[in-house]
Structure formats: structure tokens, C-alpha cells
N, C-alpha and C. Protein backbone atom coordinates (compact mmCIF):
# COMPACT_ATOMS: atom_id res chain seq x y z
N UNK A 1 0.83 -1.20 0.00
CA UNK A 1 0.00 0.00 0.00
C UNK A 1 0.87 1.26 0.00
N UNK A 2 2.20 0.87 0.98
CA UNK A 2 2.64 2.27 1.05
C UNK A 2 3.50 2.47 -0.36
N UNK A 3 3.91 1.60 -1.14
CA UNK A 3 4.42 1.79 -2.43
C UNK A 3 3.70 2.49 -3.44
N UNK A 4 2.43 1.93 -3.51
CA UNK A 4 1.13 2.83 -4.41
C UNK A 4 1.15 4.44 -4.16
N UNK A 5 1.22 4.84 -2.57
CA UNK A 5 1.26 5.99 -2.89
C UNK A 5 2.55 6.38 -3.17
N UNK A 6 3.74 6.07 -3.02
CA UNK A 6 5.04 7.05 -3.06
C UNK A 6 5.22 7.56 -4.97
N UNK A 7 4.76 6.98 -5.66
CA UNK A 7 4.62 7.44 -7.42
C UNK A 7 3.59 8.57 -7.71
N UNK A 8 3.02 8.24 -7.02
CA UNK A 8 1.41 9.76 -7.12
C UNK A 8 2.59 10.83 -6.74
N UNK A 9 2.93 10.58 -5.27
CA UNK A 9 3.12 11.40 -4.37
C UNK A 9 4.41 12.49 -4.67
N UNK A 10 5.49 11.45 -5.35
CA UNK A 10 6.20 11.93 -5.86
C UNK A 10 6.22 12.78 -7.39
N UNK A 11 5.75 12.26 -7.66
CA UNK A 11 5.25 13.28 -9.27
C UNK A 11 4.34 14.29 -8.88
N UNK A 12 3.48 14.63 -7.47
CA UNK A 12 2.39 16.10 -7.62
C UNK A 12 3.84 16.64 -6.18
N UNK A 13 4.67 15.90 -6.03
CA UNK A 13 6.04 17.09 -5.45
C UNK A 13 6.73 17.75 -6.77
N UNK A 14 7.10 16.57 -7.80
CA UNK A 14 7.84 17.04 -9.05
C UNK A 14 6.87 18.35 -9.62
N UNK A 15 5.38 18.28 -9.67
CA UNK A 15 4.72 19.05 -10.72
C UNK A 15 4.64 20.10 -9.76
N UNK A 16 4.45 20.23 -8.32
CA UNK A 16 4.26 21.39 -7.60
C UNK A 16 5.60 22.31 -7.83
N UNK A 17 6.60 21.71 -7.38
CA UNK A 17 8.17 22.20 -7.89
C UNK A 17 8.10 22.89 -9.06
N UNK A 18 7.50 22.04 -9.74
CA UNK A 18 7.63 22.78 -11.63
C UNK A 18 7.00 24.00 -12.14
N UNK A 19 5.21 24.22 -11.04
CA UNK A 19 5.01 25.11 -11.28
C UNK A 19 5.23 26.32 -10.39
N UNK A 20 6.09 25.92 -9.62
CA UNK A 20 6.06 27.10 -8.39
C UNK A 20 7.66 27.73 -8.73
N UNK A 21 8.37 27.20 -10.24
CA UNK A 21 9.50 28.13 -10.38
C UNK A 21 9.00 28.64 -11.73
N UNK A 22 7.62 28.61 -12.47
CA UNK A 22 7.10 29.29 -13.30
C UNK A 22 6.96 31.16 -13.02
N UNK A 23 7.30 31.73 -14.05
CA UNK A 23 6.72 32.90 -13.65
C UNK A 23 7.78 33.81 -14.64
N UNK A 24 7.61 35.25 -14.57
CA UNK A 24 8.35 36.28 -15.43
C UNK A 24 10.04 36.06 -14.75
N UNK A 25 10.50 36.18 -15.89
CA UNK A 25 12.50 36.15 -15.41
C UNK A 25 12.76 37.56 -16.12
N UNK A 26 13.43 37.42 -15.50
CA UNK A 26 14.42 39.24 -15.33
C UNK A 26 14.51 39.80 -14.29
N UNK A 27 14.95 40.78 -14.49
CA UNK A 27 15.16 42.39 -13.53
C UNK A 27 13.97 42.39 -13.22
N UNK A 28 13.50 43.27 -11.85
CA UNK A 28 12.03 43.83 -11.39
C UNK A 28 11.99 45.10 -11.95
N UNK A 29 10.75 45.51 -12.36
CA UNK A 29 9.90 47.06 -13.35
C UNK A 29 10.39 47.53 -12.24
N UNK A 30 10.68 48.84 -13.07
CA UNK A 30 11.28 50.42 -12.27
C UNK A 30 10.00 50.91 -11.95
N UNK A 31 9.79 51.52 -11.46
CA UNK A 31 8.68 52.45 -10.95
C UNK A 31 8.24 53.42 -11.77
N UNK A 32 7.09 53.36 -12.57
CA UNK A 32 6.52 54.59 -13.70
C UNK A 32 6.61 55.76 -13.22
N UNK A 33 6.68 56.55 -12.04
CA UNK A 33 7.11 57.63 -11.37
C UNK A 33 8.34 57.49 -10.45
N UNK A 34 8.66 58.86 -10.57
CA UNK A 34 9.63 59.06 -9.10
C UNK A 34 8.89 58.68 -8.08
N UNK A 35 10.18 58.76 -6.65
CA UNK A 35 9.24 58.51 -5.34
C UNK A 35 9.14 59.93 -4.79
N UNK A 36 9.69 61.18 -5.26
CA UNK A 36 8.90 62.45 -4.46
C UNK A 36 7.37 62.12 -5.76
N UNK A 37 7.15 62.17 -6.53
CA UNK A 37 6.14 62.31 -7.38
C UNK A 37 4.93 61.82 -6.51
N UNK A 38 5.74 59.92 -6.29
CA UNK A 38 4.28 59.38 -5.46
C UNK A 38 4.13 59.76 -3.92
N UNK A 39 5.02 60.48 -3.37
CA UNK A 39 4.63 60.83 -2.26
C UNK A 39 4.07 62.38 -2.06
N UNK A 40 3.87 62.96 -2.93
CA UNK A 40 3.19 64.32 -3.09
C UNK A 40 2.04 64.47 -2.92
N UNK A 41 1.75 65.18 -1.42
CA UNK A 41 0.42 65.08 -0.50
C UNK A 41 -0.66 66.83 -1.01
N UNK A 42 0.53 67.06 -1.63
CA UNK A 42 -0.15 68.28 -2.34
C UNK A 42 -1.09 68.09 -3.60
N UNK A 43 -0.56 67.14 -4.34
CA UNK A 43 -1.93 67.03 -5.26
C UNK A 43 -2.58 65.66 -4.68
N UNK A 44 -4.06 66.33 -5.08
CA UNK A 44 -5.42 64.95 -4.34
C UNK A 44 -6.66 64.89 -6.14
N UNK A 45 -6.69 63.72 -5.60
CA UNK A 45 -7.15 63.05 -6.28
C UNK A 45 -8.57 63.93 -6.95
N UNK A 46 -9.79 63.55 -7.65
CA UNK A 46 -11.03 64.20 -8.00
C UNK A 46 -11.32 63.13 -7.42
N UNK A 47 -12.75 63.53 -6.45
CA UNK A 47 -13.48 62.60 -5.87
C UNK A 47 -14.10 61.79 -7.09
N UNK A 48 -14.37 60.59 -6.79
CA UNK A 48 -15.43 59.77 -7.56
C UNK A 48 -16.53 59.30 -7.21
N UNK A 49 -17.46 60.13 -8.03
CA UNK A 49 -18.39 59.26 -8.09
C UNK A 49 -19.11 58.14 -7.45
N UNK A 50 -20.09 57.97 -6.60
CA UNK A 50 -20.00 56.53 -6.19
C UNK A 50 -21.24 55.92 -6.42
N UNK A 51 -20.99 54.92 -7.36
CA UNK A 51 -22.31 54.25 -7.77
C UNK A 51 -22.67 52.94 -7.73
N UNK A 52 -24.13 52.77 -7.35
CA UNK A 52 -24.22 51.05 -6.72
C UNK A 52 -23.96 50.40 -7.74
N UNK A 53 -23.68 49.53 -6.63
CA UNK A 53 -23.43 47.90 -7.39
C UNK A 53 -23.96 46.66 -6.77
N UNK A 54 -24.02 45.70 -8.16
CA UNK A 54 -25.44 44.50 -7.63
C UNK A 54 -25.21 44.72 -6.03
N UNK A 55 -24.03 43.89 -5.62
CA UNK A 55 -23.42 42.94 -4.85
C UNK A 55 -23.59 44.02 -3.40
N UNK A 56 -23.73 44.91 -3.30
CA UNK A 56 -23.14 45.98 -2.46
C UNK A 56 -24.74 45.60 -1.33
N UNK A 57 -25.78 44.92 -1.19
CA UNK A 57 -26.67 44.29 -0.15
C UNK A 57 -26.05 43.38 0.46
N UNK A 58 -24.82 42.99 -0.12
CA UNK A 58 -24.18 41.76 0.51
C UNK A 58 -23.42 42.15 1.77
N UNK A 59 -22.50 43.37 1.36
CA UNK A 59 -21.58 43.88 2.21
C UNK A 59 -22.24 44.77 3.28
């Protein structure tokens, strides 16, 4: 019995492995702004709008 599982067991370790070194390779993205830019408490946003939604009886 314990042989049956060690072949499953070992191939969803191999495939977990396989997909958990999937993903983008390179350098990490620079930042589309400076950091005084994003920390500039002087400009604010335009309020939005706020409009229902289905789901919003749920919350």
C-alpha cells in the first residue's frame, strides 16, 4: 500500500516544484514615477463618483 502511494506522491512534489519556479525572469519594473512624485500630499485626487453595485446588499 505504502508503495502505491510514493509514485502519485512523488510526481504532484515534481509538478508542484515545476510550477512554483514558473513565472516572469528578469530584472524587477522600475517604478513609472519618481518617489517624491508618489509621495506628493499636495496634489489629491477628483473625488469619484459613487455608484451602486449588484453585490453591495451583501456587504
Amino acid at each position: 500500500m505504502i508503495r502505491s502511494l510514493i509514485v502519485p506522491l512523488a510526481v504532484l512534489a515534481l509538478a508542484s516544484l515545476t510550477l512554483a519556479g514558473c513565472g516572469r525572469k528578469g530584472d524587477l519594473d522600475v517604478p513609472g514615477t519618481p518617489v517624491a512624485d508618489q509621495n506628493n500630499a499636495s496634489r489629491k485626487a477628483a473625488p469619484v463618483e459613487d455608484r451602486p453595485f449588484v453585490l453591495d446588499p451583501l456587504l
